[in-house]
PDB file of N, CA and C in Angstrom:
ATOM      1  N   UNK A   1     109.831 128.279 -35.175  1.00  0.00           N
ATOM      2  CA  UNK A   1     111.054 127.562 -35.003  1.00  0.00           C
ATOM      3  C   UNK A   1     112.009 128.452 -34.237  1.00  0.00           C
ATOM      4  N   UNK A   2     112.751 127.765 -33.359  1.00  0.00           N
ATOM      5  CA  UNK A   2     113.531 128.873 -32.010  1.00  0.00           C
ATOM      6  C   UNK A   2     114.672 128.455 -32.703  1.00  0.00           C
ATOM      7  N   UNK A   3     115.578 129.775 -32.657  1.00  0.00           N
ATOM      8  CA  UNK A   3     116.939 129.945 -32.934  1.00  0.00           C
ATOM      9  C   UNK A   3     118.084 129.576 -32.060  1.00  0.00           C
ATOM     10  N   UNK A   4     118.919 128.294 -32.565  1.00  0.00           N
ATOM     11  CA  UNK A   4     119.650 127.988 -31.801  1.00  0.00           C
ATOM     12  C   UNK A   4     120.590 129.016 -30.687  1.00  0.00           C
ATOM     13  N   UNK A   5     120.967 128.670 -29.531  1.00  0.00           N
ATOM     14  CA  UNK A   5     121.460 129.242 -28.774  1.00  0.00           C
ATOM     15  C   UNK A   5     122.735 130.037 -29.051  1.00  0.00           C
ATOM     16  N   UNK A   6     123.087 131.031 -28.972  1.00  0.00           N
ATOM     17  CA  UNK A   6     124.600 131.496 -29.545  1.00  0.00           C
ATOM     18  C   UNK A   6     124.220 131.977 -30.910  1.00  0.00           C
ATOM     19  N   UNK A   7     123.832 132.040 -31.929  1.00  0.00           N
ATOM     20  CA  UNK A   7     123.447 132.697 -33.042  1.00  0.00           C
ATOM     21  C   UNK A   7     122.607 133.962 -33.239  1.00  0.00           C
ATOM     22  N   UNK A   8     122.885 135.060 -34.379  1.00  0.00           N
ATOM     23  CA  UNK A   8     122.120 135.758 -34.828  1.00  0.00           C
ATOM     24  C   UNK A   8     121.214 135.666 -35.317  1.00  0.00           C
ATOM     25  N   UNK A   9     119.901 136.290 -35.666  1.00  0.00           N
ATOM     26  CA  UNK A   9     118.768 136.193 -36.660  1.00  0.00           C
ATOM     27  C   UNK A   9     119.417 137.015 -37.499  1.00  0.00           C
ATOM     28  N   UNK A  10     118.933 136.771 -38.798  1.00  0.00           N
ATOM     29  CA  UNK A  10     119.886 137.280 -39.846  1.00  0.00           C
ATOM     30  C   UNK A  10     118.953 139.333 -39.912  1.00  0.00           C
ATOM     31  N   UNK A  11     119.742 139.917 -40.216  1.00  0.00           N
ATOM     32  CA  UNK A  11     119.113 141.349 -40.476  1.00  0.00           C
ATOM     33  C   UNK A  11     118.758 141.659 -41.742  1.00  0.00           C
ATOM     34  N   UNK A  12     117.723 142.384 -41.606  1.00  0.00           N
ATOM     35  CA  UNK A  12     116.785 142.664 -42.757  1.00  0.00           C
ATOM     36  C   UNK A  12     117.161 143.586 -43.448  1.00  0.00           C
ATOM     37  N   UNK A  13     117.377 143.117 -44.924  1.00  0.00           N
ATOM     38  CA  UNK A  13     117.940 144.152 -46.205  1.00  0.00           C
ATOM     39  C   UNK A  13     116.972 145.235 -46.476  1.00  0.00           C
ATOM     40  N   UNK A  14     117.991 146.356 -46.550  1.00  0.00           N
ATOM     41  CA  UNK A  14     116.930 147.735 -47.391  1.00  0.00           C
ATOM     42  C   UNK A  14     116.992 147.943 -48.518  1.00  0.00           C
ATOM     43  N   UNK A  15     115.994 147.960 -49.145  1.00  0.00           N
ATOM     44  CA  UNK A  15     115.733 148.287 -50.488  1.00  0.00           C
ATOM     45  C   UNK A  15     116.499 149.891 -51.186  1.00  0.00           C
ATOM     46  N   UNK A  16     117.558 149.736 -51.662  1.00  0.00           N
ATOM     47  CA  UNK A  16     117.907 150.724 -52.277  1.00  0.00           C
ATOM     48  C   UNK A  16     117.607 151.086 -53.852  1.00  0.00           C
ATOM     49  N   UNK A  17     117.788 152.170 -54.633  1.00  0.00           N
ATOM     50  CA  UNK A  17     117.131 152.537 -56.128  1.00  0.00           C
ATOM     51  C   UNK A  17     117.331 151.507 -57.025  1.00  0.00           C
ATOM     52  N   UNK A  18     116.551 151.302 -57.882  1.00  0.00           N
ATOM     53  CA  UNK A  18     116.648 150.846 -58.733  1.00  0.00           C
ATOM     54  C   UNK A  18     118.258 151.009 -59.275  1.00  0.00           C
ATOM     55  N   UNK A  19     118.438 149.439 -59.734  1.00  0.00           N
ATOM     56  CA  UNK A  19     119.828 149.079 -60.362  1.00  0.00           C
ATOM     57  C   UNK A  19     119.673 149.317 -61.921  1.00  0.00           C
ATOM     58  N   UNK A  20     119.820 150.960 -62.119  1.00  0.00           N
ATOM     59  CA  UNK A  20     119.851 150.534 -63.766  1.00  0.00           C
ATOM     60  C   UNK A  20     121.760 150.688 -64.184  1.00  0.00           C
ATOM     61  N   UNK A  21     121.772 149.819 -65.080  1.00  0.00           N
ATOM     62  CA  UNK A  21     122.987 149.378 -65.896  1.00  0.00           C
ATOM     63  C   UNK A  21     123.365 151.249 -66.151  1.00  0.00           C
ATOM     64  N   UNK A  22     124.309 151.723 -65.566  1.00  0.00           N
ATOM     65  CA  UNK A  22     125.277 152.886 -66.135  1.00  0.00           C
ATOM     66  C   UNK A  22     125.728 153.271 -67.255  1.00  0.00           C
ATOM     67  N   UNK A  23     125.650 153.787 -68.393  1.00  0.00           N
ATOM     68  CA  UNK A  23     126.579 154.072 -68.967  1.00  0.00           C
ATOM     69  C   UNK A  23     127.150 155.661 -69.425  1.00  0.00           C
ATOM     70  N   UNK A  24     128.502 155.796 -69.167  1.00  0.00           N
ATOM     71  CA  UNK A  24     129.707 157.072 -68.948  1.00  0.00           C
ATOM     72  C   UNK A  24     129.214 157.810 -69.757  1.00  0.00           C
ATOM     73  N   UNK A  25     128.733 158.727 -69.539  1.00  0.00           N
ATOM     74  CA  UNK A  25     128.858 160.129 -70.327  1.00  0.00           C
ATOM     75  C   UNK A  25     130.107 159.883 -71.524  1.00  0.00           C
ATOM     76  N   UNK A  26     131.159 159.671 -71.262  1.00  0.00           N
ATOM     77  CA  UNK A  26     132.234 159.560 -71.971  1.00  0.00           C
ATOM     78  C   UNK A  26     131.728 158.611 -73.478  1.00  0.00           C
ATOM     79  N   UNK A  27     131.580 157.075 -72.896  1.00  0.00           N
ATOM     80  CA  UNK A  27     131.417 156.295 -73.442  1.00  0.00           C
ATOM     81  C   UNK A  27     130.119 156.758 -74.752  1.00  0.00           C
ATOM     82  N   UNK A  28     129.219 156.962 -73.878  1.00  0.00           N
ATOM     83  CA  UNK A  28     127.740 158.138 -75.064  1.00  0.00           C
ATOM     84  C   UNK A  28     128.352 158.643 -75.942  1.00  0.00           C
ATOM     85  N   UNK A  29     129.153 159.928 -75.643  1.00  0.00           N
ATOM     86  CA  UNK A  29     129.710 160.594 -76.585  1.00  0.00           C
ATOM     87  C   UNK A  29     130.548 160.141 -77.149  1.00  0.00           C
ATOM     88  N   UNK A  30     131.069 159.283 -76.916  1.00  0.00           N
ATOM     89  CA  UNK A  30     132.262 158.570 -78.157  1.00  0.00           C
ATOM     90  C   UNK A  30     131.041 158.009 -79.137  1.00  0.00           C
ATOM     91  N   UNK A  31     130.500 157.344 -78.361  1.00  0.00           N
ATOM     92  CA  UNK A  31     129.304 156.558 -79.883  1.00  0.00           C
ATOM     93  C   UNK A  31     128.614 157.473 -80.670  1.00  0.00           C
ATOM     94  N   UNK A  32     127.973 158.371 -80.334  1.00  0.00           N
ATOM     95  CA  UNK A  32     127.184 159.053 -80.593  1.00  0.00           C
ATOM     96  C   UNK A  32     128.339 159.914 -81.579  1.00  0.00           C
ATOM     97  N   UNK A  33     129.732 160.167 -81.704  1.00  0.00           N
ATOM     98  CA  UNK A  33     130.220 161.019 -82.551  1.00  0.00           C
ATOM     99  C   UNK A  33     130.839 159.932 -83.483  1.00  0.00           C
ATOM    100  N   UNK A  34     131.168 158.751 -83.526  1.00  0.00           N
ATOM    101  CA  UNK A  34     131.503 157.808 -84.262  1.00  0.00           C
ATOM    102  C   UNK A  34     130.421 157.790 -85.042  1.00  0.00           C
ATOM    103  N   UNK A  35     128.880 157.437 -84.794  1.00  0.00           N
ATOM    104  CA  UNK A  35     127.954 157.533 -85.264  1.00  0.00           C
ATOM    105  C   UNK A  35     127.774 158.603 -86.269  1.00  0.00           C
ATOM    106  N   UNK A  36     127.501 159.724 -86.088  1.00  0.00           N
ATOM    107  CA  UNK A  36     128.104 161.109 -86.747  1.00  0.00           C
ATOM    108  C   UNK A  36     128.837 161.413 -88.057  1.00  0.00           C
ATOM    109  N   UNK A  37     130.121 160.080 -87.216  1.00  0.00           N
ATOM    110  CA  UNK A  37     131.111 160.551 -88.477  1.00  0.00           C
ATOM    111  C   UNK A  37     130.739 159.732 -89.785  1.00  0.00           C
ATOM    112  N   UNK A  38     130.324 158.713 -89.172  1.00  0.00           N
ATOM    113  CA  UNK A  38     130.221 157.692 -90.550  1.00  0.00           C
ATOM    114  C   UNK A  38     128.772 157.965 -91.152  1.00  0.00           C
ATOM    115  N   UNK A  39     128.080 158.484 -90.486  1.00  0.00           N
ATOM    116  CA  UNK A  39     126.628 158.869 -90.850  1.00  0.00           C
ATOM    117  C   UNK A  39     127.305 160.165 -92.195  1.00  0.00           C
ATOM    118  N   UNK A  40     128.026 161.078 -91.708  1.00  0.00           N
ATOM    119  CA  UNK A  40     128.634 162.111 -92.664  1.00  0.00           C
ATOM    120  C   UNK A  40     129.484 161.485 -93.628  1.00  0.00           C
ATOM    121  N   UNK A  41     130.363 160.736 -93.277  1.00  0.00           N
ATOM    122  CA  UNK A  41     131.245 160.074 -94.346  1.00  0.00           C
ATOM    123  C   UNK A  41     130.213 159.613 -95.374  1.00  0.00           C
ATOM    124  N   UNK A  42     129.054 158.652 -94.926  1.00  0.00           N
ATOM    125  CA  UNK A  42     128.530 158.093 -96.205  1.00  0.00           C
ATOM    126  C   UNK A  42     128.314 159.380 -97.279  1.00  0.00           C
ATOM    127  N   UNK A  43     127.169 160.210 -96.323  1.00  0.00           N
ATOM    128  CA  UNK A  43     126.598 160.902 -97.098  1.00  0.00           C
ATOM    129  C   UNK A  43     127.749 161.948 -98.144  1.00  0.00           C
ATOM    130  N   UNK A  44     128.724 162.260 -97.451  1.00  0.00           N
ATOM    131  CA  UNK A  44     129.660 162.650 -98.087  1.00  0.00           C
ATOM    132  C   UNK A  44     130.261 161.781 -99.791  1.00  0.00           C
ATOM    133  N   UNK A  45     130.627 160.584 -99.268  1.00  0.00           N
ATOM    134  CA  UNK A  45     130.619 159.450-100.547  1.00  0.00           C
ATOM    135  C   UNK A  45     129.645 159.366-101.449  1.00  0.00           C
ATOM    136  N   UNK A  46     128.512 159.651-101.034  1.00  0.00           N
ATOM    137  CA  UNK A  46     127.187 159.561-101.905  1.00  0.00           C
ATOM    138  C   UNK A  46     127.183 160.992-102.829  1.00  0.00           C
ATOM    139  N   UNK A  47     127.342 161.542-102.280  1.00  0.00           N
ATOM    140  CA  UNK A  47     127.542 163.049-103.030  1.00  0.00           C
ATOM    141  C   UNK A  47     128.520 163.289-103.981  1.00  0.00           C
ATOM    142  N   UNK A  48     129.814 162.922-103.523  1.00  0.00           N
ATOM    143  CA  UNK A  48     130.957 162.747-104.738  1.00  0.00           C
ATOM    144  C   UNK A  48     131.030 161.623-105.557  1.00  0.00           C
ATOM    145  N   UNK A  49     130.080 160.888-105.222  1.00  0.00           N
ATOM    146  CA  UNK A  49     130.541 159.869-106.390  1.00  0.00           C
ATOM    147  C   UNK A  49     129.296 160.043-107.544  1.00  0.00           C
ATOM    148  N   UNK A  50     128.097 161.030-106.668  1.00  0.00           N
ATOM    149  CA  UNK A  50     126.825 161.466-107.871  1.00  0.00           C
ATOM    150  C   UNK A  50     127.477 162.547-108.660  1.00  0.00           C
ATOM    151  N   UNK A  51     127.961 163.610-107.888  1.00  0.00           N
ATOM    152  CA  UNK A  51     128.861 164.568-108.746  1.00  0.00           C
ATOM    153  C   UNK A  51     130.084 164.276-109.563  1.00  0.00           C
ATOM    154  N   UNK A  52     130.831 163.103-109.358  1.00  0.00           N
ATOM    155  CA  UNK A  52     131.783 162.653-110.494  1.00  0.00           C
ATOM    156  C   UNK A  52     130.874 161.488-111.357  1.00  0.00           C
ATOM    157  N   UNK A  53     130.171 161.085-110.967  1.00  0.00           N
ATOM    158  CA  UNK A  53     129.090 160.112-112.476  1.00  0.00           C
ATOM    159  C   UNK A  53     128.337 160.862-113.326  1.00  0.00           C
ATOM    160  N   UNK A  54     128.076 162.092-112.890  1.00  0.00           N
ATOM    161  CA  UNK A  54     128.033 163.058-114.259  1.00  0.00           C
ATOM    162  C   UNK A  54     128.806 163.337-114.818  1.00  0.00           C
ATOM    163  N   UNK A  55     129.701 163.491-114.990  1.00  0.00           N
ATOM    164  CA  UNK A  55     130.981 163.434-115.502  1.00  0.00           C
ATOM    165  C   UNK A  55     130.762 162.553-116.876  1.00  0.00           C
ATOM    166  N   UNK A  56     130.739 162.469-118.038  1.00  0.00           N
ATOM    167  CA  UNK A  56     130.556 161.215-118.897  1.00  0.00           C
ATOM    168  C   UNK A  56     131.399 160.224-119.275  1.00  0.00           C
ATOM    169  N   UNK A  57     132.864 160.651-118.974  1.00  0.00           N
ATOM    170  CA  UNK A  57     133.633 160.240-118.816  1.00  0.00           C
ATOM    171  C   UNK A  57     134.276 158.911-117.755  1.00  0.00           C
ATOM    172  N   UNK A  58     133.401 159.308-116.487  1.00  0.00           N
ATOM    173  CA  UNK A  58     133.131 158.462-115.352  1.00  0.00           C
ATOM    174  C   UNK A  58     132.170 157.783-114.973  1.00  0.00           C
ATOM    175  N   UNK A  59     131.094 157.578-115.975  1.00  0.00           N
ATOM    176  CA  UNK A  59     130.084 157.172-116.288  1.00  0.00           C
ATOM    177  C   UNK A  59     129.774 155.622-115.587  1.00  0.00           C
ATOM    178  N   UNK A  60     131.399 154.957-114.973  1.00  0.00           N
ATOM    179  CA  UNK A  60     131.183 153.557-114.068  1.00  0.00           C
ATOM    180  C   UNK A  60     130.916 153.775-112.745  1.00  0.00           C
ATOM    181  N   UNK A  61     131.000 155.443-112.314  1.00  0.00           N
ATOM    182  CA  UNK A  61     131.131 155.386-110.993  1.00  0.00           C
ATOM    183  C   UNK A  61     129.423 155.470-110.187  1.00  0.00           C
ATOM    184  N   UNK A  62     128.721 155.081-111.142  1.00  0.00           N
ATOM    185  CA  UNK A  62     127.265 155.237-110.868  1.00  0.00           C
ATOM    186  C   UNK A  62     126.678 153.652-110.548  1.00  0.00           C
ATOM    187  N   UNK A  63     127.790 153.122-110.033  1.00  0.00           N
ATOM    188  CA  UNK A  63     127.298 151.892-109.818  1.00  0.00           C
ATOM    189  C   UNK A  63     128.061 152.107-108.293  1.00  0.00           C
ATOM    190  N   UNK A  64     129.064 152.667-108.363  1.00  0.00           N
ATOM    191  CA  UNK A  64     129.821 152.744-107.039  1.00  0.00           C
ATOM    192  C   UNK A  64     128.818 153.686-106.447  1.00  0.00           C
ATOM    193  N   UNK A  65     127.868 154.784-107.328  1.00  0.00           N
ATOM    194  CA  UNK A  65     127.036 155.577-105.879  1.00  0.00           C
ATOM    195  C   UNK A  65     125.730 154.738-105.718  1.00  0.00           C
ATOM    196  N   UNK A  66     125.452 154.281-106.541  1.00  0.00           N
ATOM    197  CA  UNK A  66     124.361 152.763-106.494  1.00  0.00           C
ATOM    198  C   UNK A  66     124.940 152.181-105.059  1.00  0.00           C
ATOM    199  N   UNK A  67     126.021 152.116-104.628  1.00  0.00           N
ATOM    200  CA  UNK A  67     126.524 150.492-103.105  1.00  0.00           C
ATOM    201  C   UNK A  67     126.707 151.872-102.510  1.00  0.00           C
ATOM    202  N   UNK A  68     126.943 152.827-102.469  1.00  0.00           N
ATOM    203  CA  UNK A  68     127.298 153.686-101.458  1.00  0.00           C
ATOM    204  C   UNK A  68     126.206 154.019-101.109  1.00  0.00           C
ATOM    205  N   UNK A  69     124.596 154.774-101.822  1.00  0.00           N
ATOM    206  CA  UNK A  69     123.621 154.820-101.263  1.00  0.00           C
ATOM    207  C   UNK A  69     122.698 153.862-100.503  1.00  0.00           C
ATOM    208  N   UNK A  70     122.811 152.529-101.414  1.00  0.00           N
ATOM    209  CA  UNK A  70     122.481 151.725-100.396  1.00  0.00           C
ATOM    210  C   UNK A  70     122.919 151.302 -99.393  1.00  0.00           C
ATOM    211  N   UNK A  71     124.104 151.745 -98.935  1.00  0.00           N
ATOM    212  CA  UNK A  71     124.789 151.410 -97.491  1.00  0.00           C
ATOM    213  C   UNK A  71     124.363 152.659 -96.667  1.00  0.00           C
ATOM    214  N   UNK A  72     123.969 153.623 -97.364  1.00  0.00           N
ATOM    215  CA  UNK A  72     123.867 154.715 -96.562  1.00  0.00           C
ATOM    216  C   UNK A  72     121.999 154.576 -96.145  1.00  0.00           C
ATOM    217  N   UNK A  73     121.511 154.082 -97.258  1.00  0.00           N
ATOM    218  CA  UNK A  73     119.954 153.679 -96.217  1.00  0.00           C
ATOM    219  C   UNK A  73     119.875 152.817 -95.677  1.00  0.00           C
ATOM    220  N   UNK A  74     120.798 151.670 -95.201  1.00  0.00           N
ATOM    221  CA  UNK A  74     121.041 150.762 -94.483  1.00  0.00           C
ATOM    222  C   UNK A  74     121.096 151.370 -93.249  1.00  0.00           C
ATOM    223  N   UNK A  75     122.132 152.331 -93.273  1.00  0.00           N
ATOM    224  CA  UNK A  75     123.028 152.802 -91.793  1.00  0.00           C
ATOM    225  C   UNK A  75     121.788 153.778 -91.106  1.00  0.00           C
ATOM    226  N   UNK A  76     121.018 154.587 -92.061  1.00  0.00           N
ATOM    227  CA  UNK A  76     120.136 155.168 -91.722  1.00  0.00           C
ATOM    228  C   UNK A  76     119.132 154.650 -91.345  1.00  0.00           C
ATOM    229  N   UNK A  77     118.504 153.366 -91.924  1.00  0.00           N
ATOM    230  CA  UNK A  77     117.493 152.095 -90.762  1.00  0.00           C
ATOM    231  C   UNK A  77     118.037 151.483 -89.613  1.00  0.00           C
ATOM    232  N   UNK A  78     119.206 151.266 -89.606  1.00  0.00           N
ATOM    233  CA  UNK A  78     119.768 150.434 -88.268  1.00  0.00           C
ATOM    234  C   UNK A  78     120.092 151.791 -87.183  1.00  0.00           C
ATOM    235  N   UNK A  79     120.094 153.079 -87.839  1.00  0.00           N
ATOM    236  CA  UNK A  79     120.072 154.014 -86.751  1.00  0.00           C
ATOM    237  C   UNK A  79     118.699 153.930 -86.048  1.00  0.00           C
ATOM    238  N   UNK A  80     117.892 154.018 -86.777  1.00  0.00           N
ATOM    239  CA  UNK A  80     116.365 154.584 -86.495  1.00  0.00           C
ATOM    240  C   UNK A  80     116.052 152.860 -85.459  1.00  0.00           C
ATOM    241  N   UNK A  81     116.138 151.906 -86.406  1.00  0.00           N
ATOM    242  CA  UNK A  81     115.984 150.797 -85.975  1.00  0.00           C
ATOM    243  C   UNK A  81     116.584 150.667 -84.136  1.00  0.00           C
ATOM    244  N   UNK A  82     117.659 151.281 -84.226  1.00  0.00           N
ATOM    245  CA  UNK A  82     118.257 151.238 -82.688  1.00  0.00           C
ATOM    246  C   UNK A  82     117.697 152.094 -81.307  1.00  0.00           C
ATOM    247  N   UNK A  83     117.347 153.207 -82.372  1.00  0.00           N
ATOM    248  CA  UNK A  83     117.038 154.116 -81.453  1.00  0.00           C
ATOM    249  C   UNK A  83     115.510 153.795 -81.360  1.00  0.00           C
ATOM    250  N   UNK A  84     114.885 153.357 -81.666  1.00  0.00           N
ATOM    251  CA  UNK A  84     113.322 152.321 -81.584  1.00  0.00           C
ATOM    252  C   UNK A  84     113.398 151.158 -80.652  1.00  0.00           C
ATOM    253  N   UNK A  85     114.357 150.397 -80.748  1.00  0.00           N
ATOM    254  CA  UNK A  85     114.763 149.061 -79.923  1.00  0.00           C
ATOM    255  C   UNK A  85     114.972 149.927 -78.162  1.00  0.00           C
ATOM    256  N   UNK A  86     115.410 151.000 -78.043  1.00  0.00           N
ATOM    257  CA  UNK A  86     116.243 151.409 -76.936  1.00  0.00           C
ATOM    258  C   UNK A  86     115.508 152.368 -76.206  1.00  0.00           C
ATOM    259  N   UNK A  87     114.010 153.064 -76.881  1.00  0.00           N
ATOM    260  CA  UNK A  87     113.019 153.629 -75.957  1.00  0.00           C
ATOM    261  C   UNK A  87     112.435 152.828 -76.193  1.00  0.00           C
ATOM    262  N   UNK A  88     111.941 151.865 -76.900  1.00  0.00           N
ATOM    263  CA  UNK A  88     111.050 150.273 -76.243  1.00  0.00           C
ATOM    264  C   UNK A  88     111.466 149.815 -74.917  1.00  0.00           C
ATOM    265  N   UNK A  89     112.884 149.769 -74.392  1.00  0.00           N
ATOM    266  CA  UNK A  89     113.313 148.770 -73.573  1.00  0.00           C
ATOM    267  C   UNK A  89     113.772 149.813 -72.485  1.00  0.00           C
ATOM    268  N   UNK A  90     113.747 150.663 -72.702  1.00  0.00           N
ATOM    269  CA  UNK A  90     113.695 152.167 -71.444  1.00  0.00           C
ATOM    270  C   UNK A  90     112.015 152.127 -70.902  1.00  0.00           C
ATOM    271  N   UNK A  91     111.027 152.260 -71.938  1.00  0.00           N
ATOM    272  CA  UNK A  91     109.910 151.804 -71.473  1.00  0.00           C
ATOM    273  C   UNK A  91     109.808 150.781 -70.413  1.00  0.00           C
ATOM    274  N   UNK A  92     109.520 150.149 -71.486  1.00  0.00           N
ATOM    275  CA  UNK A  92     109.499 148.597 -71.131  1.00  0.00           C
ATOM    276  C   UNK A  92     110.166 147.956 -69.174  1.00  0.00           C
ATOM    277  N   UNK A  93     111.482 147.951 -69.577  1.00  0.00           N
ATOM    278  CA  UNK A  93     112.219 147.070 -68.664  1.00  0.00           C
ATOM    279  C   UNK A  93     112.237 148.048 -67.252  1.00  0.00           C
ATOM    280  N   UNK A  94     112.212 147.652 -66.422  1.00  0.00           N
ATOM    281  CA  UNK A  94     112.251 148.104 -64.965  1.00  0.00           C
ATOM    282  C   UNK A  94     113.092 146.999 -63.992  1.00  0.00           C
ATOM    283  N   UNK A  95     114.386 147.652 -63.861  1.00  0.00           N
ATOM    284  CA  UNK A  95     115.233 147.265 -62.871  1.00  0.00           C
ATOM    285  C   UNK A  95     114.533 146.979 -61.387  1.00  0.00           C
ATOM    286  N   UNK A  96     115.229 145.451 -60.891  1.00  0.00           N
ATOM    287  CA  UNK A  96     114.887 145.515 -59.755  1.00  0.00           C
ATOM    288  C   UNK A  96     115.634 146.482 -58.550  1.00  0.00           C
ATOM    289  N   UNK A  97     114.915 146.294 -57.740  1.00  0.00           N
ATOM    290  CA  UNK A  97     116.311 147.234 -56.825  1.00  0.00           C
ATOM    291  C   UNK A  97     117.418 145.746 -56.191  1.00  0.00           C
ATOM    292  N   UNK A  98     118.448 146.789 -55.573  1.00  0.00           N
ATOM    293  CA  UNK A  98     119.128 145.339 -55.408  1.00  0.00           C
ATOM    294  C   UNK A  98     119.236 145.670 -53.544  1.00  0.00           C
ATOM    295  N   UNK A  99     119.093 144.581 -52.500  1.00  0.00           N
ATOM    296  CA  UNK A  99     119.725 144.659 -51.214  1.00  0.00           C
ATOM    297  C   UNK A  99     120.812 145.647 -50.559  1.00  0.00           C
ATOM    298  N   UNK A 100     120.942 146.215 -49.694  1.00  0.00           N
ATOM    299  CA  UNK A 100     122.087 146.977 -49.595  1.00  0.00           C
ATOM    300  C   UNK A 100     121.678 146.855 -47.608  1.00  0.00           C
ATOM    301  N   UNK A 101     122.565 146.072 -47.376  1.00  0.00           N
ATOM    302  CA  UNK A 101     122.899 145.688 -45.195  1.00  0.00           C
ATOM    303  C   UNK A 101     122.760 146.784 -44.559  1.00  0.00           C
ATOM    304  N   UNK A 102     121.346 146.857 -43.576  1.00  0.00           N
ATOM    305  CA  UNK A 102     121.437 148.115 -42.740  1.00  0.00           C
ATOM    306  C   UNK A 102     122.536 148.464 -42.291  1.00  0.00           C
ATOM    307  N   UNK A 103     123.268 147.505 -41.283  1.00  0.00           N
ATOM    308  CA  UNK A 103     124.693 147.519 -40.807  1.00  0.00           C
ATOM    309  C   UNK A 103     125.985 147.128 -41.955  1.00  0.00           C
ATOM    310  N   UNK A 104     126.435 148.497 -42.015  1.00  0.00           N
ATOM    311  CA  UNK A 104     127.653 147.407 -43.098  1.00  0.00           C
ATOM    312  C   UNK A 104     128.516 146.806 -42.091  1.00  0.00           C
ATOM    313  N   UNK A 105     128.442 146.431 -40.863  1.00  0.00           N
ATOM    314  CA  UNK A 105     129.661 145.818 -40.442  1.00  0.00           C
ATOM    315  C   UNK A 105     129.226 144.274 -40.168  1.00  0.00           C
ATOM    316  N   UNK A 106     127.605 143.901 -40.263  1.00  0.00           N
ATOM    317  CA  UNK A 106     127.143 142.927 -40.212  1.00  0.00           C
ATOM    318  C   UNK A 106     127.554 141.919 -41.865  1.00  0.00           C
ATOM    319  N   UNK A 107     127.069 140.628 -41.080  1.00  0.00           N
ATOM    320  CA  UNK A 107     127.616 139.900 -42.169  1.00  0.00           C
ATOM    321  C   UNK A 107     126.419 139.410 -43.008  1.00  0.00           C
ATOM    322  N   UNK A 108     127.235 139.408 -44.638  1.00  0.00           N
ATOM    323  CA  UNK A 108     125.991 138.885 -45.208  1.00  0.00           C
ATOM    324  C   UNK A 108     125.063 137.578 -44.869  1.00  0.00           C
ATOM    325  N   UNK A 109     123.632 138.234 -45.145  1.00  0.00           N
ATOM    326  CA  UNK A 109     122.524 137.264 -45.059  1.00  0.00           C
ATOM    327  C   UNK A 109     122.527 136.169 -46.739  1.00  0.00           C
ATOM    328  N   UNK A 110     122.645 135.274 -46.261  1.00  0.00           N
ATOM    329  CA  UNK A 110     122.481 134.210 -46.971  1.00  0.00           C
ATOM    330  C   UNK A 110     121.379 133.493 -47.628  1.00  0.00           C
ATOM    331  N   UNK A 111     120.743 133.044 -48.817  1.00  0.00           N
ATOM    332  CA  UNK A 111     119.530 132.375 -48.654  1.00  0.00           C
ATOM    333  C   UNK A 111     119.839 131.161 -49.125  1.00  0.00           C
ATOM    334  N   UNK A 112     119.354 130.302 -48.454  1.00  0.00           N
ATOM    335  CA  UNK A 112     119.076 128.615 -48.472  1.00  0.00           C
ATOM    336  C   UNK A 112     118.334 128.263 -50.209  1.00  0.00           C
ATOM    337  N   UNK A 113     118.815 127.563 -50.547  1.00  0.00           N
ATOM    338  CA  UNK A 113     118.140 126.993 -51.759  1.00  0.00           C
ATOM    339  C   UNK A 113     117.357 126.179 -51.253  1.00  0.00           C
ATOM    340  N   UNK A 114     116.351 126.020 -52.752  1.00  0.00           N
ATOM    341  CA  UNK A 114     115.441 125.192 -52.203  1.00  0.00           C
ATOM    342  C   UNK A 114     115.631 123.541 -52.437  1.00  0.00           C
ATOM    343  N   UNK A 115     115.058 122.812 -51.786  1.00  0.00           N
ATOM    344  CA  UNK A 115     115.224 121.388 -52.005  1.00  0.00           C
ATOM    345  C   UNK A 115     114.475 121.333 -52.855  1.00  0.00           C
ATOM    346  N   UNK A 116     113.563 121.256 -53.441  1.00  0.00           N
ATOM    347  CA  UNK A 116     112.325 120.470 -54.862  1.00  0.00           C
ATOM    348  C   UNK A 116     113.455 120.455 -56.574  1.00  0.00           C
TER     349      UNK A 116
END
């Protein structure tokens, strides 16, 4: 099919690296020390509330380290659990690359949808 008179043929995109999703150094380390803290806080709670339920006197607070430990093996599966989900999908997933215009002063190439 011949290209009307007066028009460009459109120019051919180069494949640049793989598009993987970024995320900030910054942003890591904020999670990763939030993570941290509450990972320590539990265990911290779990500890004082086993060392004051000996106590015989305080003898109710062994129900409070009863919900505190179990929140704390909760937090400790959904860690493990995450960090399992996230080298599965580092494996796993492979970014496409995305287009990038030999000429940046050329104009973008367009693609036609299909009719069906």
């Amino acid at each position: 099919m011949a290209q009307p008179v007066g028009t460009r043929a459109p120019r051919p995109a180069r494949l640049a690296g793989p598009a993987k999703p970024a995320v900030s150094r910054e942003v890591r380390s904020r999670t990763l020390k939030r993570r941290r803290d509450i990972l320590t806080g539990l265990g911290v709670a779990a500890l004082v509330t086993l060392v004051l339920g000996a106590i015989p006197a305080l003898r109710t607070l062994w129900v409070i380290h009863l919900a505190v430990d179990l929140a704390l093996v909760a937090y400790v599966v959904m860690l493990v659990r995450l960090r399992n989900v996230t080298a599965e999908r580092d494996m796993k997933v492979r970014f496409l690359p995305f287009a990038v215009p030999l000429d940046p002063m050329a104009e973008p190439v367009l693609l036609r949808q299909s009719a069906n």
